[in-house]
Protein backbone atom coordinates (compact mmCIF):
# COMPACT_ATOMS: atom_id res chain seq x y z
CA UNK A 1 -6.28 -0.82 -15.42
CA UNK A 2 -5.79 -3.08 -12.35
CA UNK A 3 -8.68 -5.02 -11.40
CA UNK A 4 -10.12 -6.13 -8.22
CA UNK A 5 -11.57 -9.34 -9.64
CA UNK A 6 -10.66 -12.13 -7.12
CA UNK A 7 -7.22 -13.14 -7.47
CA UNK A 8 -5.70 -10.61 -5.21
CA UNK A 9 -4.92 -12.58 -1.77
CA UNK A 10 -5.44 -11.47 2.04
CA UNK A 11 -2.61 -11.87 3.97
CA UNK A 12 -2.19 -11.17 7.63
CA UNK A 13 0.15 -9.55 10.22
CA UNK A 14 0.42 -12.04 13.40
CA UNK A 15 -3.10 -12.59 14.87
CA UNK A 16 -4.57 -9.99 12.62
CA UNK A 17 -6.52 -11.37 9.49
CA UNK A 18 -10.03 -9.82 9.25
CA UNK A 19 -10.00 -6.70 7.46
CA UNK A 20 -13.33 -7.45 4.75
CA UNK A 21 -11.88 -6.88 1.41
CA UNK A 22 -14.52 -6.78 -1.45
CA UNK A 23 -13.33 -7.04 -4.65
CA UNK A 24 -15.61 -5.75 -7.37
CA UNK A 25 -13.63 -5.58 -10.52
CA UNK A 26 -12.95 -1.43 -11.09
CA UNK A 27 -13.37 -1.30 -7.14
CA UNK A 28 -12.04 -2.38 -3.74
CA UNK A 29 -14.05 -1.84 -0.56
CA UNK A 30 -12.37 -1.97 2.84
CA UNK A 31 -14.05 -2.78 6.12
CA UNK A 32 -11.10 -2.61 8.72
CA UNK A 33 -12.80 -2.77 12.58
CA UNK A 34 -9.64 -2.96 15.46
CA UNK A 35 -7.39 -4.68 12.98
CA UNK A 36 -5.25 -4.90 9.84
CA UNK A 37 -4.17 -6.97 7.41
CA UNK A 38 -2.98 -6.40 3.67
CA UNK A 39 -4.81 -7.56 0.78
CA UNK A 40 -1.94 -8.92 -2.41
CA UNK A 41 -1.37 -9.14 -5.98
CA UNK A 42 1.83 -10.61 -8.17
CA UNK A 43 2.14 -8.74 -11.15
CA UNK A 44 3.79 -10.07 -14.51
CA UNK A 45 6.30 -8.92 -16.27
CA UNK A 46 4.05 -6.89 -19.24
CA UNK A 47 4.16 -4.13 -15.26
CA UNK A 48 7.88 -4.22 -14.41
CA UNK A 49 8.57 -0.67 -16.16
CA UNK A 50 5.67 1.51 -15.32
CA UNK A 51 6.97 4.50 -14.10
CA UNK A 52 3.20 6.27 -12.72
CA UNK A 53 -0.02 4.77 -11.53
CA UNK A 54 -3.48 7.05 -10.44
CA UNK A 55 -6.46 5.44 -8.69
CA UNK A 56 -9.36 7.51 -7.01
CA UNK A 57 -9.86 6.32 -3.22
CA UNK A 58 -12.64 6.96 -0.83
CA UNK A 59 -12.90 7.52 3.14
CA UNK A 60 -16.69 7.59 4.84
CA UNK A 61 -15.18 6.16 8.05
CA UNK A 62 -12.22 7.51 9.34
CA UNK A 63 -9.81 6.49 12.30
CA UNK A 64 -7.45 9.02 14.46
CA UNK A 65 -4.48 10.45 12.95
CA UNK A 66 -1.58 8.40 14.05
CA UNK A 67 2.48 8.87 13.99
CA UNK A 68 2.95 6.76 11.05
CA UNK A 69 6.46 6.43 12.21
CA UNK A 70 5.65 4.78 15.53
CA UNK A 71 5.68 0.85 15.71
CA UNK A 72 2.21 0.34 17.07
CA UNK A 73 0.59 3.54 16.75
CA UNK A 74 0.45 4.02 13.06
CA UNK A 75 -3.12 3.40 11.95
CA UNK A 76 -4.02 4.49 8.90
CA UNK A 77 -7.18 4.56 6.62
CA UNK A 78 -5.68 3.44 3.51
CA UNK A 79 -2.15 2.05 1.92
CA UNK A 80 -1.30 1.25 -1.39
CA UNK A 81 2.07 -0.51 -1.57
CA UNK A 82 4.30 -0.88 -4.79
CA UNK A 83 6.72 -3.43 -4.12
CA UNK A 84 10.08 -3.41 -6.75
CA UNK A 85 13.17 -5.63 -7.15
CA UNK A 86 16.00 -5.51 -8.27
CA UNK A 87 15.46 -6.84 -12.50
CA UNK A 88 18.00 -9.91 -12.28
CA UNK A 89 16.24 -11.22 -9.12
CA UNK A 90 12.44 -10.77 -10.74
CA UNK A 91 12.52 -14.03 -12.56
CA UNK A 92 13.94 -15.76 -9.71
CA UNK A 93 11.22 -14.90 -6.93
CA UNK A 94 8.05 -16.28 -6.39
CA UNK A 95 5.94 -13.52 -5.47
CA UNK A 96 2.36 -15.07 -4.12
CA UNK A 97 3.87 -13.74 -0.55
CA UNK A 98 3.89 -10.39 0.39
CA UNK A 99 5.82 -10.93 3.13
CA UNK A 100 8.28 -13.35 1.94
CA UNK A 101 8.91 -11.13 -1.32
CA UNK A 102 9.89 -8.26 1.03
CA UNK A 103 12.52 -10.49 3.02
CA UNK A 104 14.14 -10.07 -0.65
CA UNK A 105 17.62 -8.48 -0.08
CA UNK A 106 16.67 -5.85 -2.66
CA UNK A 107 13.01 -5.64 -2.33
CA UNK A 108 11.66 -1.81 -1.27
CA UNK A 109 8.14 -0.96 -0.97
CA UNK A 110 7.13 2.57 -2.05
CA UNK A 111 3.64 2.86 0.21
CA UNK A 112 1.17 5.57 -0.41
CA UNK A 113 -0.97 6.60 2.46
CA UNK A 114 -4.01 8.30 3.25
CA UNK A 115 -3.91 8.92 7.04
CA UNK A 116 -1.92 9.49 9.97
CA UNK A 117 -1.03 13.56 11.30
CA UNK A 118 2.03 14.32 8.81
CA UNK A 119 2.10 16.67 6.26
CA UNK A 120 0.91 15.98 2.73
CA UNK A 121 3.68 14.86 0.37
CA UNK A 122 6.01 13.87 3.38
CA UNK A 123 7.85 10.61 2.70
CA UNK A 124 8.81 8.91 6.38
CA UNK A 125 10.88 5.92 7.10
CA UNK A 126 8.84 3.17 7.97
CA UNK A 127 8.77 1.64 11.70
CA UNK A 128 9.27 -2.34 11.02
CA UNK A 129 11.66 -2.20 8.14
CA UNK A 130 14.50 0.40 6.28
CA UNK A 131 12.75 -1.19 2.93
CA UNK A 132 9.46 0.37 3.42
CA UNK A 133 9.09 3.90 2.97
CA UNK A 134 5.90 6.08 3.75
CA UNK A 135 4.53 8.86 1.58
CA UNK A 136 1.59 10.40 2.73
CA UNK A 137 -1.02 11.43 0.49
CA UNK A 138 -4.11 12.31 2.66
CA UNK A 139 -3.85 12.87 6.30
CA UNK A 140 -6.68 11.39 8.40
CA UNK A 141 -10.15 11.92 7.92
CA UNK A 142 -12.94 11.41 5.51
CA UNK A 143 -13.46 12.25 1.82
CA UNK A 144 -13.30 11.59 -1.69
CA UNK A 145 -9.35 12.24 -3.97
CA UNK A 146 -8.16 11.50 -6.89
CA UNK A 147 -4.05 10.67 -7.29
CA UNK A 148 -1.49 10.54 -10.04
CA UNK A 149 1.57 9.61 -8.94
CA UNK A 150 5.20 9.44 -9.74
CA UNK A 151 6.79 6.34 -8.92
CA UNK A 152 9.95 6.87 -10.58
CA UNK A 153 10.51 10.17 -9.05
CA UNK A 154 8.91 9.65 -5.69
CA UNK A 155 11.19 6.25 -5.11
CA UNK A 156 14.46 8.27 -6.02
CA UNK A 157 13.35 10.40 -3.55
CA UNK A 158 12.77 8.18 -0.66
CA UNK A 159 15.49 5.68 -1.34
CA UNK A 160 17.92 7.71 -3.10
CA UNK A 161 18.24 4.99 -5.28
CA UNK A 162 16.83 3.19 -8.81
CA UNK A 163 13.09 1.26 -8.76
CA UNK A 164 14.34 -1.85 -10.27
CA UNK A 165 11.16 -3.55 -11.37
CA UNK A 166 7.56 -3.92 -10.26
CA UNK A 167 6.64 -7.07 -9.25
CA UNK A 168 3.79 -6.49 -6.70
CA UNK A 169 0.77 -4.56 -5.44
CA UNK A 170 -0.70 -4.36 -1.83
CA UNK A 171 -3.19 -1.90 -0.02
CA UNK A 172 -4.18 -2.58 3.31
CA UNK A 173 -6.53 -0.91 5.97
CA UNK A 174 -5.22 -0.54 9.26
CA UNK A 175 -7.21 0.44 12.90
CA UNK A 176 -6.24 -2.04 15.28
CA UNK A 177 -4.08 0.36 17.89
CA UNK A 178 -6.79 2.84 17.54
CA UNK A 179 -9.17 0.64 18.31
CA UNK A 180 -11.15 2.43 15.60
CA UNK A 181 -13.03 1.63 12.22
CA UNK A 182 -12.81 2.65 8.68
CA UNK A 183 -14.83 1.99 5.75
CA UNK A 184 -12.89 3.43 2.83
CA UNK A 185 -13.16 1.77 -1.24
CA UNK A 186 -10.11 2.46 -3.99
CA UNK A 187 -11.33 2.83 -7.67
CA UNK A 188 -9.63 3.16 -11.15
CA UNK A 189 -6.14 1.93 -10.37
CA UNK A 190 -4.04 2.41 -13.32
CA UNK A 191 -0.55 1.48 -14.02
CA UNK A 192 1.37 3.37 -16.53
């Protein structure tokens, strides 16, 4: 199990940095009000291989659904990122950034999404970079899931390629072109 227990790190997108993330241990809760930013955590190496991770997530607030492929327009209530490298780079890297870990020539970032108006299980190319890839889970709107997913076979699919190793975890919250609001909590996260 992946805790929420304080040592995960906000990080911002330009002049965004005030989504409320509350960690409490076995739960996250996200307050996102006309903005976004992405809350962090470096894992070590004892998570490289997991192939499959399931985590029950929450929506009370919803915004719009969104084209998650449009830069600008691609709110969304919840994203849970899983950020691999390629293994001979992994020692190499310090990985407190988000950001500067994904400016890593062989960085990709499988991100699992609960919003926007695509169709469940739809993986999209992501508007800001070709090492970000999009598969949505949930589309917008409220509710209560649980997910077990398949990161081995779900990153094949979107980049046609091998993981590497996991070296990171992100979710952010994200309502800032929608001008909307979302209160939304992830629970459970499990690596495996």
């Amino acid at each position: 199990t992946i805790t929420f227990d304080g040592t995960w790190k906000e990080q911002g997108f330009l002049r965004f940095f005030s989504n409320d993330f509350l960690q409490q241990g076995h739960r996250l809760d996200v307050i996102s009000d006309e903005t976004v930013s992405l809350l962090w955590k470096p894992l070590s190496s004892s998570h490289h291989s997991v192939d499959a991770a399931s985590w029950n997530w929450r929506v009370k607030e919803s915004v719009d659904p969104t084209n998650l492929t449009e830069k600008g327009g691609d709110d969304r209530n919840l994203a849970i990122y899983f950020v691999f490298v390629d293994e001979d780079r992994a020692s190499r890297l310090t990985t407190r950034n988000a950001r500067r870990i994904l400016r890593e020539d062989s960085a990709r970032a499988l991100i699992y999404v609960w919003g926007g108006e695509h169709k469940e299980g739809e993986i999209l190319p992501n508007p800001y970079s070709p090492q970000l890839r999009t598969k949505v889970l949930r589309v917008a709107g409220v509710g209560e899931y649980s997910e077990n997913v398949d990161l081995l076979n779900d990153f094949r699919r979107a980049f046609n390629a091998e993981p590497g190793v996991l070296v990171g975890l992100a979710v952010s919250a994200d309502s800032d072109d929608t001008n909307g609001y979302i209160f939304a909590s992830i629970e459970n996260l499990r690596l495996n």
